[in-house]
Protein backbone atom coordinates (compact mmCIF):
# COMPACT_ATOMS: atom_id res chain seq x y z
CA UNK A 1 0.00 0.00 0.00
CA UNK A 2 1.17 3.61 -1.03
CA UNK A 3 3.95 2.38 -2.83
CA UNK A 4 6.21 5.89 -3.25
CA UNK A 5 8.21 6.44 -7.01
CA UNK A 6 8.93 10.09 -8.63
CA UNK A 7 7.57 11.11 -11.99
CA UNK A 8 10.91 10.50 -13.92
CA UNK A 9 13.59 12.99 -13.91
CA UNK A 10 16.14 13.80 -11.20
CA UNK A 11 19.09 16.59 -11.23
CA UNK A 12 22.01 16.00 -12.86
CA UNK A 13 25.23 16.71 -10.83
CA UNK A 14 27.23 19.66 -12.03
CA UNK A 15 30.05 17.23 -13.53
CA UNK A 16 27.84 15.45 -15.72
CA UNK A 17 25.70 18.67 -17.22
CA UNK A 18 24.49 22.26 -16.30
CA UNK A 19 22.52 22.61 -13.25
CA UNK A 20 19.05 24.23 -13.08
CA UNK A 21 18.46 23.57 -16.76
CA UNK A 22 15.83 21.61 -18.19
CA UNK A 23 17.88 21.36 -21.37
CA UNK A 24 21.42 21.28 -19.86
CA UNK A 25 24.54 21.29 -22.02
CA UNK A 26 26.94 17.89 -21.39
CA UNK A 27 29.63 18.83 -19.47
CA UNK A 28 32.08 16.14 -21.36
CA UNK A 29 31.23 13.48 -24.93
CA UNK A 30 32.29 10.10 -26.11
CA UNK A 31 33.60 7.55 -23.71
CA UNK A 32 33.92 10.39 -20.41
CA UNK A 33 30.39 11.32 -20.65
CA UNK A 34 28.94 7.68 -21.06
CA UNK A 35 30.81 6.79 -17.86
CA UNK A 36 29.53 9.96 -16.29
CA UNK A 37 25.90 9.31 -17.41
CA UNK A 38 26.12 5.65 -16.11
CA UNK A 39 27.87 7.26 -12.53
CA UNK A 40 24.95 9.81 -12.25
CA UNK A 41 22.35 6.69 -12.52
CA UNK A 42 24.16 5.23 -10.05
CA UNK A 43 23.98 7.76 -8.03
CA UNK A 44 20.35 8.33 -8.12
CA UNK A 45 19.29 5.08 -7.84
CA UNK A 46 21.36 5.07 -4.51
CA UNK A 47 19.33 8.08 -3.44
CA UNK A 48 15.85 6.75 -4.32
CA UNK A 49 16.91 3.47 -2.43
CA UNK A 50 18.25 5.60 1.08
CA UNK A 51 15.16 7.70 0.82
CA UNK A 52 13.10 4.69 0.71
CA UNK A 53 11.26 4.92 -2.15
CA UNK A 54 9.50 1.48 -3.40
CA UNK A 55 9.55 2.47 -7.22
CA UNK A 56 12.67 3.65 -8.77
CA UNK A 57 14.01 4.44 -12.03
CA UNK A 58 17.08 5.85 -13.46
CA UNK A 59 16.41 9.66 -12.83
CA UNK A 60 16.55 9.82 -16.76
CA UNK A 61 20.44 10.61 -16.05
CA UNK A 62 21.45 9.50 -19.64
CA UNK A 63 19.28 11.93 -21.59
CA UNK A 64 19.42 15.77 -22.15
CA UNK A 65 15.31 15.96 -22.35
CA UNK A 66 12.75 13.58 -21.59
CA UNK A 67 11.58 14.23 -25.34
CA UNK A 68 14.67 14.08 -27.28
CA UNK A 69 16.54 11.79 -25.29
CA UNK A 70 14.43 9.17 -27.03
CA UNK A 71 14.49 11.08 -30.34
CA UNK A 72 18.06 11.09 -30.57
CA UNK A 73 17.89 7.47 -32.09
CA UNK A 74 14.94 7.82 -34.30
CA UNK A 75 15.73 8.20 -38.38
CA UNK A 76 13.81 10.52 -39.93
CA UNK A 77 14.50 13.13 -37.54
CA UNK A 78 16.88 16.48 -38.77
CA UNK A 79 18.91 17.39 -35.61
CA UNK A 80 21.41 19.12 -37.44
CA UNK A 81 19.22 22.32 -38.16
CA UNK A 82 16.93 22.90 -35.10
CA UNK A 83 14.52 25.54 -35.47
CA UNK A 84 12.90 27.88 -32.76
CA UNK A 85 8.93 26.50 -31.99
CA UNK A 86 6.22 27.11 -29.69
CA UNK A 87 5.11 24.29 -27.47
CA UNK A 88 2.61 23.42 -25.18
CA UNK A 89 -0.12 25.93 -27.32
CA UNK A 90 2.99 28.34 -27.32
CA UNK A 91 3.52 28.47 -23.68
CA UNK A 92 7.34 28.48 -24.54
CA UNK A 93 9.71 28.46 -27.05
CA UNK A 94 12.11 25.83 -27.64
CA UNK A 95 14.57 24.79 -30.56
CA UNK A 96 13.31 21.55 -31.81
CA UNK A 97 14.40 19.14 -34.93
CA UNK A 98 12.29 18.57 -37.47
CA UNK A 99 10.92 15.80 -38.68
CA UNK A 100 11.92 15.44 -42.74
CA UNK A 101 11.19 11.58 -43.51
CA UNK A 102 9.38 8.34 -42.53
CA UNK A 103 10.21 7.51 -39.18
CA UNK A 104 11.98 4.61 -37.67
CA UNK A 105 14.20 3.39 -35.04
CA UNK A 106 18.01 3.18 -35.76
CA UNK A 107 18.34 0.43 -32.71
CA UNK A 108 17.51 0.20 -29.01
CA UNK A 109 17.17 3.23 -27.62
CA UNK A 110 17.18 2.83 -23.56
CA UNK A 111 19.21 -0.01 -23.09
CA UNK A 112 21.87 0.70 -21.60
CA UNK A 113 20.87 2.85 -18.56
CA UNK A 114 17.73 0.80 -18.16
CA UNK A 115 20.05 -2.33 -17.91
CA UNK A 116 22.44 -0.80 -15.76
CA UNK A 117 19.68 0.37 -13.34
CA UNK A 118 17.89 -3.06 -13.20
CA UNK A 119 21.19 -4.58 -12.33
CA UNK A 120 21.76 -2.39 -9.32
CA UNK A 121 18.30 -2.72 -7.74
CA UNK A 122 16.30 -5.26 -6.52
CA UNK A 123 13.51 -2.67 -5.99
CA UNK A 124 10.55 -2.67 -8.75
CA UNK A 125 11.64 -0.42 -11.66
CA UNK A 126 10.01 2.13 -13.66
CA UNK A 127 11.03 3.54 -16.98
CA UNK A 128 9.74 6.57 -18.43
CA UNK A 129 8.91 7.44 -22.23
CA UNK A 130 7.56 10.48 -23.89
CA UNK A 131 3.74 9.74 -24.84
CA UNK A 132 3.19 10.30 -29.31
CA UNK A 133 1.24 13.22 -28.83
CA UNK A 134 3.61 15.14 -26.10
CA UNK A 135 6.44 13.96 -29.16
CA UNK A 136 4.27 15.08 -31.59
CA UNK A 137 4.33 18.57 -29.55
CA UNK A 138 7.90 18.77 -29.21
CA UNK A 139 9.04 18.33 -33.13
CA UNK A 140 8.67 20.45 -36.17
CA UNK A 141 6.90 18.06 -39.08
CA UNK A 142 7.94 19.03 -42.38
CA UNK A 143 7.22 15.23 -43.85
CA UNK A 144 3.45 14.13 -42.60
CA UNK A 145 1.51 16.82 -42.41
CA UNK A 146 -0.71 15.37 -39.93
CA UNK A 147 -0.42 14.99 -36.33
CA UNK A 148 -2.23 12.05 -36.24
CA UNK A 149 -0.80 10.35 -38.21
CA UNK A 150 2.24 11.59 -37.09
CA UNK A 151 1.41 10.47 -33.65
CA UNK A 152 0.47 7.04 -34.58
CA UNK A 153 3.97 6.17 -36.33
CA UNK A 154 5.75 7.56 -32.85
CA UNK A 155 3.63 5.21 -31.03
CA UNK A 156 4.49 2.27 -33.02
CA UNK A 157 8.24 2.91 -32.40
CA UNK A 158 7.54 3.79 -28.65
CA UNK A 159 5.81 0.07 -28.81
CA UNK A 160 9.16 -1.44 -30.34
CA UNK A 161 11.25 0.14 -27.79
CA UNK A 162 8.70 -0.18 -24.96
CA UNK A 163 8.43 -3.91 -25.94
CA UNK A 164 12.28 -4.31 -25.01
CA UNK A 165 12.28 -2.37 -21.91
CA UNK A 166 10.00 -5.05 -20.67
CA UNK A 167 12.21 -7.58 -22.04
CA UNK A 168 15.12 -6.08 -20.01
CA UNK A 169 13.59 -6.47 -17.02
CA UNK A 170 11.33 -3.07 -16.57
CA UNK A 171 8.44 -3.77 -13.95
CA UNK A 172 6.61 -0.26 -14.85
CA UNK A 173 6.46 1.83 -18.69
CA UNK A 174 5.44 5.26 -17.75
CA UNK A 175 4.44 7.51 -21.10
CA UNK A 176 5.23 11.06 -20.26
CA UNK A 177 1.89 13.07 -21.85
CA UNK A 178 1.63 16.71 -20.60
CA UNK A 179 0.46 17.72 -23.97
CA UNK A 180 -2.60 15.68 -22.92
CA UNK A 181 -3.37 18.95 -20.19
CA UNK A 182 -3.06 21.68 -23.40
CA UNK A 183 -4.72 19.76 -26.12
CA UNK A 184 -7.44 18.36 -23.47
CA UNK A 185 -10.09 17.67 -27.06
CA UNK A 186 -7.34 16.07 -29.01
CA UNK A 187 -6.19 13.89 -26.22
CA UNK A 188 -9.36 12.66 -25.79
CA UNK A 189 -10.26 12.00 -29.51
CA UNK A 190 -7.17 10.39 -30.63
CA UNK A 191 -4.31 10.99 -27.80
CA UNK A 192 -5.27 8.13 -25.93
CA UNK A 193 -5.94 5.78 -29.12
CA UNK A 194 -2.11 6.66 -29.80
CA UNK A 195 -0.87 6.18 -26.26
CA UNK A 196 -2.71 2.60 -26.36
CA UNK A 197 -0.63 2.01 -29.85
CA UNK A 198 2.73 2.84 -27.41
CA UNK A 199 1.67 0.41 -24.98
CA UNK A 200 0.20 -2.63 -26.87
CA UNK A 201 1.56 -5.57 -26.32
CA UNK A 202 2.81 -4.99 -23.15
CA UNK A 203 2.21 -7.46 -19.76
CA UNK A 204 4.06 -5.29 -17.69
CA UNK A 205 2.26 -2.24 -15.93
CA UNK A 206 1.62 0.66 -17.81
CA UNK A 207 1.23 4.38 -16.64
CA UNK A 208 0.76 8.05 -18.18
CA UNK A 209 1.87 10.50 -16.28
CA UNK A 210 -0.18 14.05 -16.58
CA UNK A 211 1.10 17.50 -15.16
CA UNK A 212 0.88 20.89 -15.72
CA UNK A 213 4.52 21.42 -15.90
CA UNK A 214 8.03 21.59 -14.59
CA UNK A 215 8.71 23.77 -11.77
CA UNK A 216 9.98 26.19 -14.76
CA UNK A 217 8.82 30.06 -15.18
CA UNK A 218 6.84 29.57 -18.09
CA UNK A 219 4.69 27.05 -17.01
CA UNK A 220 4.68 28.33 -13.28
CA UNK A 221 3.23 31.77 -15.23
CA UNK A 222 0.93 29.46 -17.43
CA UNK A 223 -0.87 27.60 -14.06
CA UNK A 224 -1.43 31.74 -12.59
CA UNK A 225 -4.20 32.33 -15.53
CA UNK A 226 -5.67 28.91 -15.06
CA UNK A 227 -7.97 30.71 -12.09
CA UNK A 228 -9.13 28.70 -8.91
CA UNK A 229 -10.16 25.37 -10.35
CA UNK A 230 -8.09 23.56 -12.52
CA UNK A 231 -10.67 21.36 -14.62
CA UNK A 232 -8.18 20.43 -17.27
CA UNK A 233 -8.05 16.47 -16.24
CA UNK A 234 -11.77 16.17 -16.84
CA UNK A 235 -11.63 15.99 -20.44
CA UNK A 236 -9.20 13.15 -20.71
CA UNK A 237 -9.69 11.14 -17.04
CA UNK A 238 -13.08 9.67 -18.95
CA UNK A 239 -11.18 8.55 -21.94
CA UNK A 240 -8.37 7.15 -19.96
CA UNK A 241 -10.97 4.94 -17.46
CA UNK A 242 -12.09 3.03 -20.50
CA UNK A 243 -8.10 2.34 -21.96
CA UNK A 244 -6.00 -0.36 -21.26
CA UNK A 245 -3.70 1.40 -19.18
CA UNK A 246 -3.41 0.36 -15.96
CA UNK A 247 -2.36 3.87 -14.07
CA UNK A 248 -2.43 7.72 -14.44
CA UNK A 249 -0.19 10.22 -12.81
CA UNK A 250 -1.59 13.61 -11.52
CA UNK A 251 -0.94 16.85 -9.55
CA UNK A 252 -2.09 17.71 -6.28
CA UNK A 253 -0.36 19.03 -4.13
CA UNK A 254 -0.11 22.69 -4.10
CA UNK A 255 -2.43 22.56 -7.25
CA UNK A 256 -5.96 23.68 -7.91
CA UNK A 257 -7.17 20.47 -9.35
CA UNK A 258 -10.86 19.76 -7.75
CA UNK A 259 -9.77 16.56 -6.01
CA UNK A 260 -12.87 15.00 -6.50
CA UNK A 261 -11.89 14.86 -10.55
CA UNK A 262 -9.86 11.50 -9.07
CA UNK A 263 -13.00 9.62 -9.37
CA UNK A 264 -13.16 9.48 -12.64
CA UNK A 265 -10.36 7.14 -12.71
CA UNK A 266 -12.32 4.56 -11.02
CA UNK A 267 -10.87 1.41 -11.63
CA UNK A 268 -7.23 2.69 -12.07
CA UNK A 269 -4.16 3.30 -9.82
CA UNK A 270 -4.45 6.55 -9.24
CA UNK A 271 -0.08 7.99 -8.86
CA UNK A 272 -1.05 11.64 -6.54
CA UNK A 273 1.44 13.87 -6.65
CA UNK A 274 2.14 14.62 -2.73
CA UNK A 275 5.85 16.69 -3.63
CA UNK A 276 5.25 20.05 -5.36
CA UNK A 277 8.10 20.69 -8.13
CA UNK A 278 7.51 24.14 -8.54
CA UNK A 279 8.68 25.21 -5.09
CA UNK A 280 12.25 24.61 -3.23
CA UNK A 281 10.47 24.37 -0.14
CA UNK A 282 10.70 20.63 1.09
CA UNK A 283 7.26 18.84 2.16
CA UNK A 284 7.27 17.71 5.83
CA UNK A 285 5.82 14.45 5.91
CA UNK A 286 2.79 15.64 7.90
CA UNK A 287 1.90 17.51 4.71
CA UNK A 288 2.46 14.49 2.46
CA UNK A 289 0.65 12.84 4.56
CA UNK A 290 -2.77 15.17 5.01
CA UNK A 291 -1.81 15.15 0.73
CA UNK A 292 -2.22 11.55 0.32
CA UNK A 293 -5.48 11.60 3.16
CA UNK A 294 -7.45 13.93 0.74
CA UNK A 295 -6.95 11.62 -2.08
CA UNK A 296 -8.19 8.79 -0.10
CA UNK A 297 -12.00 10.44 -0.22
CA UNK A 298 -11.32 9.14 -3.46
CA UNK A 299 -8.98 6.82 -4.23
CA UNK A 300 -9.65 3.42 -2.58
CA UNK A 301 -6.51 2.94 -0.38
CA UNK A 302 -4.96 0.05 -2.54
CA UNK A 303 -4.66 1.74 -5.46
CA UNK A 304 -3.24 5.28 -4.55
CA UNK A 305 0.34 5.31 -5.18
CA UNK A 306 2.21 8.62 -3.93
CA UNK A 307 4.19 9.83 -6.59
CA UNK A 308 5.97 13.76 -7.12
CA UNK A 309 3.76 16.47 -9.31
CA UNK A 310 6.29 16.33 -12.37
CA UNK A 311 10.23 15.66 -12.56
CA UNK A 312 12.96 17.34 -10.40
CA UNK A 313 15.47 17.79 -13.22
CA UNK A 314 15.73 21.84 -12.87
CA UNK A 315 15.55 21.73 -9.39
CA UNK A 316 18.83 21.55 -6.63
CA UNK A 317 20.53 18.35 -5.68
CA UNK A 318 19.92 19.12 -1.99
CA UNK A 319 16.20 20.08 -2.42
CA UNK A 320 15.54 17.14 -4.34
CA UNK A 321 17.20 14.64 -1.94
CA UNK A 322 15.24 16.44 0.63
CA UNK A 323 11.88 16.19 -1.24
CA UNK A 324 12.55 12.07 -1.76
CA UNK A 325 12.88 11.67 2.33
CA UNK A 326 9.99 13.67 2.38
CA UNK A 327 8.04 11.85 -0.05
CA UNK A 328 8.90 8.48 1.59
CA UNK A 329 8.68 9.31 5.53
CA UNK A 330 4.85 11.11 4.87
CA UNK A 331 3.41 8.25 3.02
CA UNK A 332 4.71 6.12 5.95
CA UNK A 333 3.12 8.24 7.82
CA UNK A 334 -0.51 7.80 6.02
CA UNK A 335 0.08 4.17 6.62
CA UNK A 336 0.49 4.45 10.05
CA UNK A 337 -2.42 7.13 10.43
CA UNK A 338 -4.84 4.68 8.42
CA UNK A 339 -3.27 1.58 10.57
CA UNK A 340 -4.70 3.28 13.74
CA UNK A 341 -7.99 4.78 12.62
C-alpha cells in the first residue's frame, strides 16, 4: 500500500551537465560522458533506495530531455538544423528538430541505462517514455503533415522500444503526456488511441503520467491564468478509465485540481502527486501525509500510489534529496495514520 516512485527525472550533478536547466549542455562526450551518465544513474538510484522509495528508475540521467533523449535514435528526424517552436499551445519556445522523412528506429534506444539500473536494484523499476502526442508537440513536421498520423507512427516505435524495456527487465512503462493537459479535445479524440498504440503488447504495468509542468517560469506563469479550479483532467480522465492502461499520474499538491476529478479514474491506480516541483520548499511528511489523506475520499486505499507532481530535473541536488525523504517518511506516515484509525 502507497507504494512511493517520482515522476521520472532527477538533477544532474554539475560534472555530468548544467545545473538548473531543463535542457542542460553535457559537461564532457564520447567515452567520459557515457561513464559519467552511467555514474549519475548510479547515483540516483542510490538516493531513491536511502530515501526509501518502493519504485525507482534511473532519474533519466542519460538523456538531455525527456523528449529528445528518445528522439536522438529515431531516423527521420533532422537534428542538425533545429529551429525555434512554440510548445505546449505556445507556452514556450524551444529549438526543436524537425521531422523530414518516414520515421523509424536506428536500434535500441534505452538499453543501456535501463540495464544498468535493473542490475543495481532489486527494488521494482520504472522507466519513463515520452507519450506520441507530447512527441508530436515537441518536433517540427515538415514530412506528414498530420499529427495524427504523425502520432500514430511515434507510437508504433515507442511500442518497439517499450516492448524491449519489458524484455530487459522493466516492472513499470510510464508515457510522459503533458500535452494531454493543453490539447485536453485532441487527447481525448485520438491521444489516448495513440498512447494505447505505445503500450500494446505490453504485460508489464503501464502508466501516463499528466502535469501541468516543470517547476519552470513559463509554465509556473501558465498555471497563474488557469484561475481557482483547474478542470483540465476532466476531459481526458473519462477517456483514460475506458483504456487499457493500468495507471495515471496527476498533480495535487499545491495545485488547484478539484480533487474529487480522481473519481473518474475509477478502476485505475491513481499515482497523486504529494511533492510540489515548482517550489524549493521541502514537504514535511505531515503535509504528504494530510496530501495523500485527501486523495483517499477518493482513491480506494490500494490503489493510490504517492508519486511527485512532475520531474525534479531543474531543481537543486539538496532540495531534491530532501523532497525524496519527504516523499517516503509522509506516506509512511498515512500508513500508520490509516493503521490506527
Amino acid at each position: 500500500m502507497f507504494e512511493t516512485s517520482i515522476a521520472g527525472s532527477l538533477p544532474k550533478p554539475a560534472w555530468l551537465a548544467e545545473t538548473n536547466k531543463l535542457w542542460p549542455q553535457w559537461m564532457a562526450e564520447g567515452d567520459a560522458l557515457r561513464q559519467a551518465k552511467a555514474d549519475a544513474t548510479l547515483l540516483w538510484i542510490k538516493a531513491q533506495e536511502d530515501a526509501g522509495l518502493d519504485i525507482v528508475g534511473d532519474g533519466e540521467q542519460a538523456r538531455q530531455h525527456f523528449v529528445h533523449g528518445f528522439l536522438e535514435q529515431v531516423e527521420g528526424i533532422d537534428f542538425d538544423n533545429k529551429v525555434k517552436m512554440g510548445i505546449r499551445d505556445n507556452r514556450y519556445d524551444a529549438m526543436v528538430p524537425q521531422v523530414v522523412a518516414a520515421l523509424r528506429l536506428k536500434g535500441r534506444v534505452h538499453a543501456f541505462e535501463a540495464q544498468l539500473t535493473r542490475a543495481h536494484t532489486k527494488k521494482k523499476l520504472k522507466f519513463t517514455l515520452p507519450g506520441p502526442m507530447t512527441i508530436v508537440d515537441t518536433v517540427a513536421d515538415r514530412f506528414y503533415g498530420d499529427k495524427v498520423k504523425m502520432a500514430m507512427a511515434f507510437a508504433e516505435l515507442l511500442n518497439q522500444e517499450a516492448l524491449a524495456l519489458q524484455a530487459d527487465g522493466v516492472d513499470i512503462i510510464q508515457f510522459d503526456e503533458p500535452a494531454f493537459n493543453v490539447y485536453m479535445k485532441d487527447a481525448a479524440d485520438w491521444g489516448v488511441q495513440a498512447l494505447e498504440r505505445a503500450a500494446q503488447g505490453l504485460s508489464c504495468t503501464t502508466a501516463v503520467h499528466i502535469c501541468y509542468g516543470y517547476g519552470i517560469k513559463a509554465n509556473t506563469d501558465w498555471k497563474s491564468t488557469l484561475g481557482d479550479e483547474w478542470r483540465q483532467y476532466e476531459t481526458v480522465f473519462p477517456a483514460l478509465a475506458r483504456s487499457s492502461i493500468d495507471q495515471v499520474s496527476l498533480e495535487c499538491i499545491h495545485s488547484h485540481v478539484p480533487p474529487d476529478l480522481m473519481k473518474l479514474l475509477a478502476g485505475k491506480d491513481v499515482m497523486v502527486g504529494v511533492i510540489d516541483v515548482a517550489s524549493d520548499t521541502i514537504e514535511t511528511p505531515e503535509e504528504v501525509a494530510d496530501t495523500i489523506a485527501r486523495a483517499l475520499e477518493f482513491v480506494p486505499a490500494d490503489r493510490l500510489f504517492p508519486c511527485t507532481n512532475c520531474g525534479l530535473a531543474p531543481m537543486s541536488r539538496d532540495v531534491a534529496w530532501g523532497k525524496l525523504k519527504a516523499l517516503a517518511a509522509g506516506s509512511q506516515l498515512a500508513k500508520e495514520r490509516l493503521a490506527a484509525a
